[in-house]
Protein backbone atom coordinates (compact mmCIF):
# COMPACT_ATOMS: atom_id res chain seq x y z
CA UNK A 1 2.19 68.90 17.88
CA UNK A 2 1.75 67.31 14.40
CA UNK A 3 5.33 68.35 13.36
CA UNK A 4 6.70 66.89 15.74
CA UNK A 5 4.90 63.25 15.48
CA UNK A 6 5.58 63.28 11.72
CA UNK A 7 8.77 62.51 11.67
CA UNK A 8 8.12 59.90 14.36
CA UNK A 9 5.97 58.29 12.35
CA UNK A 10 7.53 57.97 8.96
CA UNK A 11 10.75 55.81 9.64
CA UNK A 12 8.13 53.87 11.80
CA UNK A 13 6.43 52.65 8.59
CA UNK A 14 9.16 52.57 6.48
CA UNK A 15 10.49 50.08 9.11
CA UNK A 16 6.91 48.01 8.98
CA UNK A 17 6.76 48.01 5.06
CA UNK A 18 10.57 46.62 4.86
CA UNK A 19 10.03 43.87 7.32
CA UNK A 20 7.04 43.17 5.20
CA UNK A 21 8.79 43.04 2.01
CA UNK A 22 11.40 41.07 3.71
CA UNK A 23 8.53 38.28 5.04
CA UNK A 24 7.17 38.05 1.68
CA UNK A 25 10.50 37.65 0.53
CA UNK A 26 11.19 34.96 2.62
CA UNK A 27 7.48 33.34 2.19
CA UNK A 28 8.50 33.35 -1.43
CA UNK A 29 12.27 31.42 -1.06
CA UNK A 30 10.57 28.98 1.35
CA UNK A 31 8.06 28.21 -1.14
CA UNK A 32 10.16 27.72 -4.17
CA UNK A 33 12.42 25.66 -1.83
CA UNK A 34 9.50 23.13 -0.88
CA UNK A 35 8.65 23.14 -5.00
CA UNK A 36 12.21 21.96 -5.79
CA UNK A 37 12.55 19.56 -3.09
CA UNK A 38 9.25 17.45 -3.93
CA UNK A 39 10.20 18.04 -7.97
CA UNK A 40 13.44 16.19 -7.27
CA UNK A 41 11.46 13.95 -4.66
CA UNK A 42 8.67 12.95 -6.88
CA UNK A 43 11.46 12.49 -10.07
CA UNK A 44 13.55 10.43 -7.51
CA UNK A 45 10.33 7.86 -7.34
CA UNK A 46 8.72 8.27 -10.58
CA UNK A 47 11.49 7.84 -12.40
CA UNK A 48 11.84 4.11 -11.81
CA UNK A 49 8.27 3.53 -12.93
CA UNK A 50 8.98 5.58 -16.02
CA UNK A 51 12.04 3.29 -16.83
CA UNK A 52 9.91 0.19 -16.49
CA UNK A 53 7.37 1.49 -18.81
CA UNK A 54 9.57 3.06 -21.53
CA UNK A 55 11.92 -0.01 -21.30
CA UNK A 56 8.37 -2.80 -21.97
CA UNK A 57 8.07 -0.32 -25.48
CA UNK A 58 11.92 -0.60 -26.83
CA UNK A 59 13.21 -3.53 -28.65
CA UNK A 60 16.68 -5.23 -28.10
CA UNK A 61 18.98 -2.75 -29.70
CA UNK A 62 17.27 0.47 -27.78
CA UNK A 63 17.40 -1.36 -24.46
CA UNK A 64 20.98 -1.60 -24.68
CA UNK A 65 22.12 1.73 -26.51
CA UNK A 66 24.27 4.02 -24.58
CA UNK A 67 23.25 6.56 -23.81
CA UNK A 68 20.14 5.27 -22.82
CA UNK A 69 16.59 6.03 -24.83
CA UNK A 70 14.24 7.32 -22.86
CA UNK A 71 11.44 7.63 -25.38
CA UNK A 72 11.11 4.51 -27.25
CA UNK A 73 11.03 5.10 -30.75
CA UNK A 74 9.20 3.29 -32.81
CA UNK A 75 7.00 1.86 -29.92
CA UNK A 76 6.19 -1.99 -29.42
CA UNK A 77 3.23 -2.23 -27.73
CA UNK A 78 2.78 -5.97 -29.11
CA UNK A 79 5.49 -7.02 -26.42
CA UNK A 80 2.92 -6.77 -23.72
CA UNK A 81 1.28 -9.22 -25.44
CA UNK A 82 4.43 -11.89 -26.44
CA UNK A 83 5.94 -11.38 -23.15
CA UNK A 84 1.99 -12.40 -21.41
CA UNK A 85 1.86 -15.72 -23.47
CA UNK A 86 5.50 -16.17 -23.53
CA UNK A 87 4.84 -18.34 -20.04
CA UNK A 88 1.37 -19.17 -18.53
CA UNK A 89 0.78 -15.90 -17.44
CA UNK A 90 -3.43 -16.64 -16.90
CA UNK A 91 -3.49 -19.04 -14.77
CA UNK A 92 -1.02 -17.31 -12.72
CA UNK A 93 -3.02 -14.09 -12.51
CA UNK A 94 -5.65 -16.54 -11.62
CA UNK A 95 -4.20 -18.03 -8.75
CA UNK A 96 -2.77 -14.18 -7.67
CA UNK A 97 -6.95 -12.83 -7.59
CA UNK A 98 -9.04 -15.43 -6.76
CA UNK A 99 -6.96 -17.91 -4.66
CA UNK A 100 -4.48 -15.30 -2.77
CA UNK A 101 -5.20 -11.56 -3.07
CA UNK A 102 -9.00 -11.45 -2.39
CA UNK A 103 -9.53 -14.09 -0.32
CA UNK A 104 -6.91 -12.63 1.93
CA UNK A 105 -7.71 -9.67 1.39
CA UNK A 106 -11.75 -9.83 2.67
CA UNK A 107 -11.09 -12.14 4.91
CA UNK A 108 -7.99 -9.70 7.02
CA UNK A 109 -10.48 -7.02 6.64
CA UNK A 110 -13.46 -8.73 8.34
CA UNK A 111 -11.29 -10.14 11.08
CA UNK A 112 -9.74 -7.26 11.89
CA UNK A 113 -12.57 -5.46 12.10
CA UNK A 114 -14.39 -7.66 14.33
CA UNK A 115 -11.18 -7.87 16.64
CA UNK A 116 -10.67 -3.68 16.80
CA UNK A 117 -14.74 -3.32 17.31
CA UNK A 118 -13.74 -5.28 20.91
CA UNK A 119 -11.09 -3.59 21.83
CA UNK A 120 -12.06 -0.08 20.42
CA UNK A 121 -15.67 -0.18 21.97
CA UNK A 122 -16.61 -2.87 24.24
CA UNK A 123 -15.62 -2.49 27.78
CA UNK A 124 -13.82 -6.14 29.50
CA UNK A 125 -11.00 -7.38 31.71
CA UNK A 126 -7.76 -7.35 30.49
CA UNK A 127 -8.98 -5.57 27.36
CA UNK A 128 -5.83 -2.90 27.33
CA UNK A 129 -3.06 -5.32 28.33
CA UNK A 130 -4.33 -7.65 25.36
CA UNK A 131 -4.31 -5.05 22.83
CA UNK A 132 -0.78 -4.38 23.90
CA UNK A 133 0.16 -7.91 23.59
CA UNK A 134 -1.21 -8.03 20.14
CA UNK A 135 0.89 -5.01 19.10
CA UNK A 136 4.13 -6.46 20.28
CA UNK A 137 3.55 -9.22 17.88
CA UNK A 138 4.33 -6.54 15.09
CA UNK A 139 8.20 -5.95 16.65
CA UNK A 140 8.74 -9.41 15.66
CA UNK A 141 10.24 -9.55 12.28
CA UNK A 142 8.46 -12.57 10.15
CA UNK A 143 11.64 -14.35 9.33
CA UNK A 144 11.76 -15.02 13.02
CA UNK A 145 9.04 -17.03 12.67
CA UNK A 146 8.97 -17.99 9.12
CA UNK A 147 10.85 -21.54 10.03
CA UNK A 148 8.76 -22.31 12.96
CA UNK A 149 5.39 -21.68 10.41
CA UNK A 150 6.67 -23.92 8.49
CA UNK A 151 6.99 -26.98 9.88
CA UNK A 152 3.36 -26.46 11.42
CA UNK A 153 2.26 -25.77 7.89
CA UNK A 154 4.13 -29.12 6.88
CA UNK A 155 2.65 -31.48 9.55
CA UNK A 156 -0.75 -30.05 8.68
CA UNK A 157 -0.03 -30.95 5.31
CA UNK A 158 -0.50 -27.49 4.01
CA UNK A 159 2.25 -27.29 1.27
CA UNK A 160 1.75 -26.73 -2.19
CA UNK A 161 -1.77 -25.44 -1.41
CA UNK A 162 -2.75 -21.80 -0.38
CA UNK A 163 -3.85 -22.71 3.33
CA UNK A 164 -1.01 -20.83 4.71
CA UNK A 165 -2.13 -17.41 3.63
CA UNK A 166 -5.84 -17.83 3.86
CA UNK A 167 -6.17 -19.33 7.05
CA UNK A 168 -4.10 -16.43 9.26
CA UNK A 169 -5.80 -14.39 7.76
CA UNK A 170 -9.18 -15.39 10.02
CA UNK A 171 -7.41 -14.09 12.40
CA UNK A 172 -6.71 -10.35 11.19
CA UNK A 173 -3.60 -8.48 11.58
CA UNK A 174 -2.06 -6.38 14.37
CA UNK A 175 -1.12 -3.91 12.33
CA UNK A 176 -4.61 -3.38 10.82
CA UNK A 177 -6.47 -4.19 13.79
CA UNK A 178 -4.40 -1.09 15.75
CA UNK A 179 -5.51 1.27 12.61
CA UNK A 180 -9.19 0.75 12.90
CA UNK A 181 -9.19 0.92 16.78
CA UNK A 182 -8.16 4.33 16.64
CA UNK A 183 -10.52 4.92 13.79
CA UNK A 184 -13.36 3.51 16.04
CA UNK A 185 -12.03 5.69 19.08
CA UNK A 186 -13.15 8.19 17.14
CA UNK A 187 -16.25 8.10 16.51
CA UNK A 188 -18.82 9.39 19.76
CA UNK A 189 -19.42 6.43 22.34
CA UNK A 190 -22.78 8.41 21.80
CA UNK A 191 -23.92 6.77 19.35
CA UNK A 192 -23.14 3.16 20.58
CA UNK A 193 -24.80 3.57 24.02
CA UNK A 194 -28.02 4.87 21.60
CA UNK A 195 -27.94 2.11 19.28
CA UNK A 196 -27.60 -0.49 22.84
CA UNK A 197 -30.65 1.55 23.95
CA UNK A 198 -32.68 0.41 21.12
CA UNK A 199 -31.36 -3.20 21.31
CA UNK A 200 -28.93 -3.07 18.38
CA UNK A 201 -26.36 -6.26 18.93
CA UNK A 202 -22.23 -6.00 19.53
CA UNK A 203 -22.33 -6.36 15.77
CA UNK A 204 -25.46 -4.76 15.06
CA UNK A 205 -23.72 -1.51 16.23
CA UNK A 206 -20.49 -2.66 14.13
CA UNK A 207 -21.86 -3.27 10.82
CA UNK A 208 -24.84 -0.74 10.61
CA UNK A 209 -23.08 2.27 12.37
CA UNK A 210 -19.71 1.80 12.70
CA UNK A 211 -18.15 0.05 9.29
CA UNK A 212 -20.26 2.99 7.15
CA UNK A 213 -18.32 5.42 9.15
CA UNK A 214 -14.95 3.72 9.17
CA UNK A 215 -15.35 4.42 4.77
CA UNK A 216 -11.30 5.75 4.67
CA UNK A 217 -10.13 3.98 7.38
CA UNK A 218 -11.21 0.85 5.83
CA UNK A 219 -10.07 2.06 2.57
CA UNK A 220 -6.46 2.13 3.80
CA UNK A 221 -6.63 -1.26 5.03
CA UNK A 222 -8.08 -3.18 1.70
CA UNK A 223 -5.25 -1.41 -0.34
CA UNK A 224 -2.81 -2.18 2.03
CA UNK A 225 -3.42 -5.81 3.03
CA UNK A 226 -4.47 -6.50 -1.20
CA UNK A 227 -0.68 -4.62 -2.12
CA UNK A 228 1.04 -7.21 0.26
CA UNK A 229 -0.93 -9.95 -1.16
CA UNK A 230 -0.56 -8.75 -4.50
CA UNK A 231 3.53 -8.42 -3.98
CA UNK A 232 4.68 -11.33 -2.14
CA UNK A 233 7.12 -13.42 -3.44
CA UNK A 234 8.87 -14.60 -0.35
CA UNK A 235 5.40 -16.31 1.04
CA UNK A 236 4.54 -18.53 -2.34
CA UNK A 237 8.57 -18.91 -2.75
CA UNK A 238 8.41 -20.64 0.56
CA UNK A 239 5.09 -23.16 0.39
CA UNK A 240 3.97 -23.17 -2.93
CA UNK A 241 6.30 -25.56 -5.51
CA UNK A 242 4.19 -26.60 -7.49
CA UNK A 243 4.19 -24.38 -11.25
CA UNK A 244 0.60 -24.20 -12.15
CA UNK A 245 -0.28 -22.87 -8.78
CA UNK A 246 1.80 -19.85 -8.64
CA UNK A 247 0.85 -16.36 -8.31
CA UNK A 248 2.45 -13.83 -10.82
CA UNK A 249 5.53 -12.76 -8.21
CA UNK A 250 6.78 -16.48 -8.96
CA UNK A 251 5.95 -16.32 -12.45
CA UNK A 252 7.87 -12.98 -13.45
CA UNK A 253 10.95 -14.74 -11.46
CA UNK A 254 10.55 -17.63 -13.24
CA UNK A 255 10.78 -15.71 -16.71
CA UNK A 256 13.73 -14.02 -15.37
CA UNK A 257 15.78 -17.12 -14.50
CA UNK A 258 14.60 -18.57 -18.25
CA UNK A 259 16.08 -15.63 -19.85
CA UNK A 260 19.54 -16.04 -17.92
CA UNK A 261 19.37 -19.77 -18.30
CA UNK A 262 18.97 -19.25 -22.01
CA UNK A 263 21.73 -16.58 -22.29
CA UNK A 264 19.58 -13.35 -22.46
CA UNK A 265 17.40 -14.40 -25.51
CA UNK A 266 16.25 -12.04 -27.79
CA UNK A 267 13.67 -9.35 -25.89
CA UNK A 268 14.26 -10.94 -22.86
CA UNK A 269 14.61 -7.67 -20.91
CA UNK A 270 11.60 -5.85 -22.55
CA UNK A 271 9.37 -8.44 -22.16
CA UNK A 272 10.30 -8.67 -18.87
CA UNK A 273 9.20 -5.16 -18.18
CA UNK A 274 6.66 -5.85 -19.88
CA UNK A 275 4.91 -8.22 -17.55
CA UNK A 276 6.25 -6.08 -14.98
CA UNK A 277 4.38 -3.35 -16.03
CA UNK A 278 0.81 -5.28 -16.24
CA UNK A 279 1.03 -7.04 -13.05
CA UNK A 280 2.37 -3.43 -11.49
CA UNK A 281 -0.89 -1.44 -12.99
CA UNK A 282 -3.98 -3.10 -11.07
CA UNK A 283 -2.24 -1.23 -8.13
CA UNK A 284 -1.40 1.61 -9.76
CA UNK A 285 -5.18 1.99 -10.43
CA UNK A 286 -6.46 1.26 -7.24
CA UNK A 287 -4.64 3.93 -5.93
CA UNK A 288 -5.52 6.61 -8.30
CA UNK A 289 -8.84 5.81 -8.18
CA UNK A 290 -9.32 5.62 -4.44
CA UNK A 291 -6.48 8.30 -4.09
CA UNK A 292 -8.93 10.85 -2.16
CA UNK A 293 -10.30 8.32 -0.05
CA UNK A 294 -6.82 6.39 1.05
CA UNK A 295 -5.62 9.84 1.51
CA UNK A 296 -8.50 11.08 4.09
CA UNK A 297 -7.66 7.79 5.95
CA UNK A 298 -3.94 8.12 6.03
CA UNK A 299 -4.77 11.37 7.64
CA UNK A 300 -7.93 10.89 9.85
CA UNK A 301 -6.76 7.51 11.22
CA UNK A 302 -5.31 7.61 14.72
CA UNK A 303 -5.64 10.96 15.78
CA UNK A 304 -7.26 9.57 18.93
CA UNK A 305 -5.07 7.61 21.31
């Protein structure tokens, strides 16, 4: 009997340690496939910031050499400092923080977490069809309504002051507002009905249970809404004239169009990239700092429709 199974058997494993090799084999391609395509993926957006960077270090004759430099050399690092004081850099950073960014910022946040509490957890008429409503909102592109805003903004006087992008913002954002719903969806109805039990409040509940939970999801929403804060330049363009009130968008712009008007004076562009640089790297921190968090939010946020 065994000589006969024997040779059964062999070409039987042979056969099981080939298609193994072969898996592996495959495993292996597949891997170094995925390596090369984020390599040339993460070059492909790096790169850009690199540029920036190196280009804020060279002087006038490396900026324009050809072939390009890529590694400055020698270095100016004291053209982050000309380029800040070659306009009024300060009180534009000024006016980007305190009177635009963080205001904005909170207040979005706080709204929008009051609105998604209501219709994430609290049961009422006409709750889903609202929510709805509010999302459609986000199909519609804001230069639709970008000329109607501002002829309210105009009648209510609001121009040349930063009324139009603190007071919306009492009234949160669709976008966010659908993010931390189906954060709060998430979390057991459990606990809510407990905390009612006990006589927590509607925001009792929110603040005390809810927002300590919501840690990533709300994560992803301050670096969001503070980035679009931080970057607009079409919002300011639009209601803000005035020089000494504008945020740091304006300001590089307004460095650009002195270079051209003078010609392209000397260490125009590395100066320029210069600023660039600074008013790029508050974000650039945030992110890498709150990297795990943002990440965890990204990924835990809306998993529950």
């Amino acid at each position: 009997m065994t000589t006969v199974s024997q040779p059964v058997q062999r070409p039987r494993q042979g056969q099981l340690a080939q298609r193994a090799r072969s898996t592996s084999t495959m495993a292996l391609v597949g891997k170094i496939s995925l390596f090369v395509v984020l390599l040339i993926l993460s070059i492909t957006w790096i790169f850009p910031l690199f540029w920036m960077v190196s280009s804020a270090l060279k002087d006038d004759p490396q900026v324009y050499t050809v072939p390009p430099v890529l590694i400055p050399n020698p270095a100016y690092w004291r053209n982050f400092i000309d380029a800040w004081y070659r306009l009024d850099f300060n009180t534009a950073a000024i006016n980007s923080v305190f009177r635009y960014a963080l205001p904005v910022t909170l207040l979005t946040v706080v709204s929008s977490v009051i609105v998604a509490y209501g219709f994430a957890k609290i049961r009422w008429r006409g709750r889903e069809a609202l929510f709805w409503v509010c999302i459609a909102t986000m199909m519609l592109p804001w230069q639709v309504t970008m000329v109607p805003l501002f002829i309210i903004f105009k009648h209510l006087g609001w121009i040349n002051t930063y009324l139009p992008f603190v007071v919306p913002a009492f009234f949160g954002h669709p976008y966010f507002i659908f993010l931390l719903r189906q954060f709060f969806r998430t979390v057991p109805e459990e606990l809510s009905e407990a905390a009612r039990i006990e006589g927590a409040s509607e925001l009792g509940i929110l603040f005390r249970i809810l927002v300590p939970l919501s840690k990533p999801a709300l994560a992803v929403v301050l670096l969001f809404r503070f980035l679009w804060a931080w970057n607009d330049y079409l919002g300011p363009l639009i209601y803000i004239n005035q020089e000494n009130m504008q945020p740091l968008a304006l300001m590089i712009y307004r460095l650009r169009t002195i270079a051209l008007s003078m010609g392209n004076t000397a260490m125009a562009y590395p100066h320029l990239m210069a600023v660039s640089t600074i008013v790029a790297l508050p974000v650039i921190l945030a992110f890498v700092f709150a990297q795990r968090t943002f990440i965890e939010g990204i990924s835990t946020t809306g998993l529950k429709g």
